[in-house]
C-alpha atoms as a PDB file:
ATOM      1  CA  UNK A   1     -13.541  -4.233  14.484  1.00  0.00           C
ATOM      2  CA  UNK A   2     -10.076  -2.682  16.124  1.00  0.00           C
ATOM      3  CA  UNK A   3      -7.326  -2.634  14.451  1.00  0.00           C
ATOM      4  CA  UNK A   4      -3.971  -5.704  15.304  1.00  0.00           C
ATOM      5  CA  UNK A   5      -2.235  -1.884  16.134  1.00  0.00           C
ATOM      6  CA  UNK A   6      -5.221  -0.603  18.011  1.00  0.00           C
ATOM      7  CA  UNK A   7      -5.596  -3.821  20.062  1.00  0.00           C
ATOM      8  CA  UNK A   8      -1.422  -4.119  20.893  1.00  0.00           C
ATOM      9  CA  UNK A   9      -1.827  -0.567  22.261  1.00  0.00           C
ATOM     10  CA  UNK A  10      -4.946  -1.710  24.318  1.00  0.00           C
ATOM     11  CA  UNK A  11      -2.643  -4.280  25.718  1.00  0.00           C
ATOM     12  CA  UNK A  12       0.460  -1.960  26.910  1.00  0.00           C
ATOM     13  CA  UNK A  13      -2.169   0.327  28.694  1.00  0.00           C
ATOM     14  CA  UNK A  14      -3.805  -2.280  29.982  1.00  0.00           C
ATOM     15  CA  UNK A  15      -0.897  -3.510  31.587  1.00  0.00           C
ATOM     16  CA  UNK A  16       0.462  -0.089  32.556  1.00  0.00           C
ATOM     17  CA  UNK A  17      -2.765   0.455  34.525  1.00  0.00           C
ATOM     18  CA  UNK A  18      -1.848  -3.002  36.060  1.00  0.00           C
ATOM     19  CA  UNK A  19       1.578  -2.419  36.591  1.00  0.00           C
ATOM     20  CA  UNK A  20       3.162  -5.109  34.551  1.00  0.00           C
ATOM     21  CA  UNK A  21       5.529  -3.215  33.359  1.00  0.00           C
ATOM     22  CA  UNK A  22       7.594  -1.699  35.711  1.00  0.00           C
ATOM     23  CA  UNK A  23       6.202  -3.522  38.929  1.00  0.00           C
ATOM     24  CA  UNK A  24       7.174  -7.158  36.704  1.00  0.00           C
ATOM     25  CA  UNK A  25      10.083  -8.396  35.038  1.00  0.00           C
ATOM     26  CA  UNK A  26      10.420  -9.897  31.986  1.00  0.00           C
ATOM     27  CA  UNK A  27      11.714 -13.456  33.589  1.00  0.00           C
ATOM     28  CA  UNK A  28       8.240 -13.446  35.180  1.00  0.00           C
ATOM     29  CA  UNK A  29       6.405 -12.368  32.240  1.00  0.00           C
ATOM     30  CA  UNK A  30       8.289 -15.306  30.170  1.00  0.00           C
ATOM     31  CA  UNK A  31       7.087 -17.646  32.617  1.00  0.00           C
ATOM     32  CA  UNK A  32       3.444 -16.333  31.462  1.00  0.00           C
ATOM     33  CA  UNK A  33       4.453 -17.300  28.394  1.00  0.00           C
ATOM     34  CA  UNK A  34       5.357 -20.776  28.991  1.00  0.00           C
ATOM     35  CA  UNK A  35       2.440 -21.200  30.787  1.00  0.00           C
ATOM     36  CA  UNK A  36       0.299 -19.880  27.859  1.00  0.00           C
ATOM     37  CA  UNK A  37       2.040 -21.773  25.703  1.00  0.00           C
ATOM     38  CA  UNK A  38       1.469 -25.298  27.770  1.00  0.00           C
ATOM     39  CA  UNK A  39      -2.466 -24.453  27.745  1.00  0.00           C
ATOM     40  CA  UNK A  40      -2.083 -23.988  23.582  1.00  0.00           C
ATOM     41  CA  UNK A  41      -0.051 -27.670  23.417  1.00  0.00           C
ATOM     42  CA  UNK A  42      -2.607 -29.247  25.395  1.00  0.00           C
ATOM     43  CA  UNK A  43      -5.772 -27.358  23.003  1.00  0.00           C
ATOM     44  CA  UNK A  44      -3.653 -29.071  20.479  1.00  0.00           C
ATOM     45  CA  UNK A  45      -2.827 -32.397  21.596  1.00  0.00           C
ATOM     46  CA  UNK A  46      -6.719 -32.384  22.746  1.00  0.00           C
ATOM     47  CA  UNK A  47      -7.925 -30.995  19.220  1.00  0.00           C
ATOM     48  CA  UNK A  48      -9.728 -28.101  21.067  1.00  0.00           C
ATOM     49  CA  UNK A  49      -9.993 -25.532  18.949  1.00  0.00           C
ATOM     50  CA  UNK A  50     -11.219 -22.935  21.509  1.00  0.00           C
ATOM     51  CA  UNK A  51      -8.530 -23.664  23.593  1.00  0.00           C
ATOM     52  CA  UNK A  52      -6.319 -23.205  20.871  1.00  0.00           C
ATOM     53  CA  UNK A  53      -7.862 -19.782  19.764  1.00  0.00           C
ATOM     54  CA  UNK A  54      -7.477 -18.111  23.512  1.00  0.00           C
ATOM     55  CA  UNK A  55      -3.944 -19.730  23.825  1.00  0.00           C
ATOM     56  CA  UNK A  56      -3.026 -18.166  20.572  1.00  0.00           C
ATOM     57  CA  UNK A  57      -4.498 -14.943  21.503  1.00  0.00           C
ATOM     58  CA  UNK A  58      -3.024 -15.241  25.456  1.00  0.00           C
ATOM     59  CA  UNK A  59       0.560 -15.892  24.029  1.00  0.00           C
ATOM     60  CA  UNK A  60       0.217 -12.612  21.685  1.00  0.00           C
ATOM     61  CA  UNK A  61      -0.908 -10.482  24.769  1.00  0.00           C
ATOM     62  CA  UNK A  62       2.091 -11.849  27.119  1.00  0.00           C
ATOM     63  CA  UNK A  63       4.419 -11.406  24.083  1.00  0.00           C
ATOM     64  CA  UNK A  64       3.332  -7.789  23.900  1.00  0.00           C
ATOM     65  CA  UNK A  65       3.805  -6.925  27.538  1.00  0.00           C
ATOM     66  CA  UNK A  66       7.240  -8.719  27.043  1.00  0.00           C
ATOM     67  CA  UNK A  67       7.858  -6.531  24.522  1.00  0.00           C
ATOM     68  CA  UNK A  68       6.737  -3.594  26.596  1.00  0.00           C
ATOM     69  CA  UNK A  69       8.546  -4.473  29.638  1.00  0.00           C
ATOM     70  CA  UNK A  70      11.859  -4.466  27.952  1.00  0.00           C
ATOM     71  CA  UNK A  71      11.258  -1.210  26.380  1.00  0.00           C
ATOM     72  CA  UNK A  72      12.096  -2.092  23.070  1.00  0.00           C
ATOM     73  CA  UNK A  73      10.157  -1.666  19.721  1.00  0.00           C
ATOM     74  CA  UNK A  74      10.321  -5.925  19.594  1.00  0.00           C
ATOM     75  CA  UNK A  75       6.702  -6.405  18.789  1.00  0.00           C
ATOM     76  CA  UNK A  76       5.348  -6.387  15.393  1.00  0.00           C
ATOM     77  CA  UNK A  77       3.460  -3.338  13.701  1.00  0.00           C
ATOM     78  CA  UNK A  78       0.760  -4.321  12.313  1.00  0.00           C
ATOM     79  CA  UNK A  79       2.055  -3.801   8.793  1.00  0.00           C
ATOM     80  CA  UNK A  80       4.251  -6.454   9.510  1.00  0.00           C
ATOM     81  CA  UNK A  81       1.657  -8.969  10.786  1.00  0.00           C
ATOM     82  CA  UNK A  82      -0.277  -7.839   8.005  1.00  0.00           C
ATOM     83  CA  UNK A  83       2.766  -8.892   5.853  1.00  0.00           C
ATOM     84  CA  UNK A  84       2.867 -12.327   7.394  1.00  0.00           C
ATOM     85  CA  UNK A  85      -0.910 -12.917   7.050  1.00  0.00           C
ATOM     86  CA  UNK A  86      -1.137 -12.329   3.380  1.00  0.00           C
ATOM     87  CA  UNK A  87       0.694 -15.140   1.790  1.00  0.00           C
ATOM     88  CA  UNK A  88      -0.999 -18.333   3.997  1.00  0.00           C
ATOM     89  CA  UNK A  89      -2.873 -20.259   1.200  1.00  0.00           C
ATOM     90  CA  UNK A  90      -5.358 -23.379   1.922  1.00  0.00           C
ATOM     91  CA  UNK A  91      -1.666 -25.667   2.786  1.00  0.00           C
ATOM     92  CA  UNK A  92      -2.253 -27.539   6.123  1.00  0.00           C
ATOM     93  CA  UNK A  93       1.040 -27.438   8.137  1.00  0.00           C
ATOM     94  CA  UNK A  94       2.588 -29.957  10.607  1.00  0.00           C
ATOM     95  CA  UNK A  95       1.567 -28.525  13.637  1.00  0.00           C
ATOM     96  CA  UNK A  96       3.908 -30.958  16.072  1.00  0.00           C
ATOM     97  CA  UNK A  97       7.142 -29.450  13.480  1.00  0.00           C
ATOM     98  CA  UNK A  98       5.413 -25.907  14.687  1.00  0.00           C
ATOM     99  CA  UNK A  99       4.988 -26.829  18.289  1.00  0.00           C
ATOM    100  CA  UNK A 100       8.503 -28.200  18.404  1.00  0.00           C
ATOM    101  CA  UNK A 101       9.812 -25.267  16.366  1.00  0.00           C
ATOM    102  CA  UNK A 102       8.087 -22.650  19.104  1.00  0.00           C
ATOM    103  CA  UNK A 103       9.672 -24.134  21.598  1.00  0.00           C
ATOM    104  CA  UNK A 104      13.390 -24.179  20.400  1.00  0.00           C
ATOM    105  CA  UNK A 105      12.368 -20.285  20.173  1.00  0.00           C
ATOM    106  CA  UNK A 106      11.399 -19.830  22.988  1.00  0.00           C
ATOM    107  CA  UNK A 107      14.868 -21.092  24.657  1.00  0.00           C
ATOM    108  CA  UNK A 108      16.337 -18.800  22.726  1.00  0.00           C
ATOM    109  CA  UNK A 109      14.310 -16.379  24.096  1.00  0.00           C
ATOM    110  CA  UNK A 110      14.600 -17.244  27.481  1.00  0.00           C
ATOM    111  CA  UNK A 111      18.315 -16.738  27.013  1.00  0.00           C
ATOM    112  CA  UNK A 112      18.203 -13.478  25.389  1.00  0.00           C
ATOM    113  CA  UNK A 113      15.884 -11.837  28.147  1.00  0.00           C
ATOM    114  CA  UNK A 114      18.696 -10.652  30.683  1.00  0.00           C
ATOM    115  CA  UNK A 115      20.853  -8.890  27.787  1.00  0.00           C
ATOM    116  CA  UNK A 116      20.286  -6.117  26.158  1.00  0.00           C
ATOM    117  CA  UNK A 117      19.938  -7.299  22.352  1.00  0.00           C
ATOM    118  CA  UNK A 118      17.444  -6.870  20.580  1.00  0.00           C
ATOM    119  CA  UNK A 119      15.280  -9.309  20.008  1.00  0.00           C
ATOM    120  CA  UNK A 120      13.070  -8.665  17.686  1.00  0.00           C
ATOM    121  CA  UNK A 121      13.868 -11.683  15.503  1.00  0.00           C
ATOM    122  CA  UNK A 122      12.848 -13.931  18.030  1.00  0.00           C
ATOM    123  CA  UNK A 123       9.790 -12.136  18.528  1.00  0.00           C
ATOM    124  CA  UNK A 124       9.309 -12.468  15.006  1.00  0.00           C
ATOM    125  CA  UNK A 125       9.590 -16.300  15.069  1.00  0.00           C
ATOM    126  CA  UNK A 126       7.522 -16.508  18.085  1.00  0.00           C
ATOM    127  CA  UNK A 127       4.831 -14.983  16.198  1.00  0.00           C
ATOM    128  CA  UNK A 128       5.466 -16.762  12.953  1.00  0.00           C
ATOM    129  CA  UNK A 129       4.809 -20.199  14.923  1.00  0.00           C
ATOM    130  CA  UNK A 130       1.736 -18.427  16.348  1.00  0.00           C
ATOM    131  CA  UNK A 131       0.504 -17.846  12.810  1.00  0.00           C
ATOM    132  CA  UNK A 132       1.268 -21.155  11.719  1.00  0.00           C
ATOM    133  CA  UNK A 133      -0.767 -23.339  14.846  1.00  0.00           C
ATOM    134  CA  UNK A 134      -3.901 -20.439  13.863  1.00  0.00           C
ATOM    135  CA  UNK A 135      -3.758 -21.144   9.779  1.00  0.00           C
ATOM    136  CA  UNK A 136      -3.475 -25.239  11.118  1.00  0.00           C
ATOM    137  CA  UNK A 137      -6.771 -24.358  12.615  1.00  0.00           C
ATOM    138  CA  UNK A 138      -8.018 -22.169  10.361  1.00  0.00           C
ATOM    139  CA  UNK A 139      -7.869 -19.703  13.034  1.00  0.00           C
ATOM    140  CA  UNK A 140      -7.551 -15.970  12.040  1.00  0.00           C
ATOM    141  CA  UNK A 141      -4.656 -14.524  13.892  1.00  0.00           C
ATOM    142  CA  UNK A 142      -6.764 -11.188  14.814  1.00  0.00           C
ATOM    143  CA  UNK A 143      -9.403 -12.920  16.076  1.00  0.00           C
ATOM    144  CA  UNK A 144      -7.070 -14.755  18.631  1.00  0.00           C
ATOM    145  CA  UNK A 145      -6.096 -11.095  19.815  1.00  0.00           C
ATOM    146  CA  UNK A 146      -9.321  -9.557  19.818  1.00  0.00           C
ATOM    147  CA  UNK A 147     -10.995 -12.651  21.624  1.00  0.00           C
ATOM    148  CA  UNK A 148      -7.983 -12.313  24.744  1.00  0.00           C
ATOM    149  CA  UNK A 149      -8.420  -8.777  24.598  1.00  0.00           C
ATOM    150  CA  UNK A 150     -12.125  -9.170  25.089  1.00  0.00           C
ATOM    151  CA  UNK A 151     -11.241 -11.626  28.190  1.00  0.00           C
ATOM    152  CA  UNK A 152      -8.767  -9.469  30.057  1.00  0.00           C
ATOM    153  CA  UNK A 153     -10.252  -5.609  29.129  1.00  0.00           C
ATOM    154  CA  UNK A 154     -11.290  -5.317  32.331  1.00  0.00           C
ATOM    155  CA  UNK A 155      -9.890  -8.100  34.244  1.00  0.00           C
ATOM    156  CA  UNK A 156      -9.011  -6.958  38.133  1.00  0.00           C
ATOM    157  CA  UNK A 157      -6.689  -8.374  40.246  1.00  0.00           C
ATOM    158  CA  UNK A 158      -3.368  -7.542  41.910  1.00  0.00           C
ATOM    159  CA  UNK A 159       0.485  -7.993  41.928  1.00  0.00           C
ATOM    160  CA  UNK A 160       1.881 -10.440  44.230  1.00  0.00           C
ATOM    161  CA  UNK A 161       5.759 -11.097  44.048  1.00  0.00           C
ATOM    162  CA  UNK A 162       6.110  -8.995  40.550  1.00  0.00           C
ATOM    163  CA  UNK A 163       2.808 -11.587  39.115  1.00  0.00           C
ATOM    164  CA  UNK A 164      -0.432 -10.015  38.339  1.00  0.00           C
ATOM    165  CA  UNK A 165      -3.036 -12.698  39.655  1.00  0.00           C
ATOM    166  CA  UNK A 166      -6.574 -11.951  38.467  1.00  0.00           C
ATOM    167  CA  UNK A 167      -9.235 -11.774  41.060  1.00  0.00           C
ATOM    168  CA  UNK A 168     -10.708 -14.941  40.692  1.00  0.00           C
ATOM    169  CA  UNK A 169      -7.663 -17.156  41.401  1.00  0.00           C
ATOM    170  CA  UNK A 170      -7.244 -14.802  44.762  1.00  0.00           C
END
């Protein structure tokens, strides 16, 4: 199985090959993310759990290229995932508090993206909240990555107006 470390470094090459780095911005990538992040409330409201597990796994990878675009170490190392993953127990959480909670971060976030902070904090919660909607599930976080990798490895498509649009929706 490849590594959380292994499988964010798949994702930055993957979108380097794609140009989403330079040939994006990150106000277009965080529009990704609220898109990803509609598709995960609706696998929850919905109680699909495989919509749930590629939502989690879709926000990860658009969090990474985020990440990427800004060219700042804001993503986790897997050490620190690792860190986060260790101390869930068998306690259900309130996934609308988490929902709710993701999305007060995620205005944060989208005012944080033009300056040049760092915002790895943010990052941090994003992920957090990710973690928290997987354990609800009893989703493993990983397995959310490695199941979006496995979607998108070799997606093709193009840029159009600074948005990579996959083939199929051509």
């Amino acid at each position: 199985m490849t590594t959380l470390t292994q499988l964010i470094k798949n994702i930055e090459n993957w979108a380097e090959a794609r140009n989403l780095i330079e040939g994006s911005t990150p106000k277009k990538q965080f529009i990704k993310l609220m898109e990803e992040f509609g598709e995960l409330c609706s696998g929850v409201s919905k109680n699909k759990i495989d919509v749930v597990k590629d939502s989690i796994g879709d926000c990860f990878v658009v969090m990474v290229i985020l990440a990427a675009q800004r060219k700042k170490d804001e993503m986790l190392s897997a050490d620190e995932v690792a860190a986060f993953v260790e101390p869930y127990g068998n306690n259900k959480v309130d996934i609308e508090d988490h929902l709710i909670n993701s999305l007060y971060v995620l205005h944060r976030l989208s005012h944080e993206l033009s300056s040049h902070a760092n915002i790895s904090v943010l990052f941090m919660s994003c992920f957090v909240q990710l973690l928290e909607v997987a354990h609800h599930f009893d989703l493993d976080i990983h397995d959310c990555v490695q199941a979006a990798w496995d979607e998108i490895k070799d997606r093709k498509g193009r840029m159009i107006d600074g948005v990579f649009v996959k083939e199929g929706d051509l």
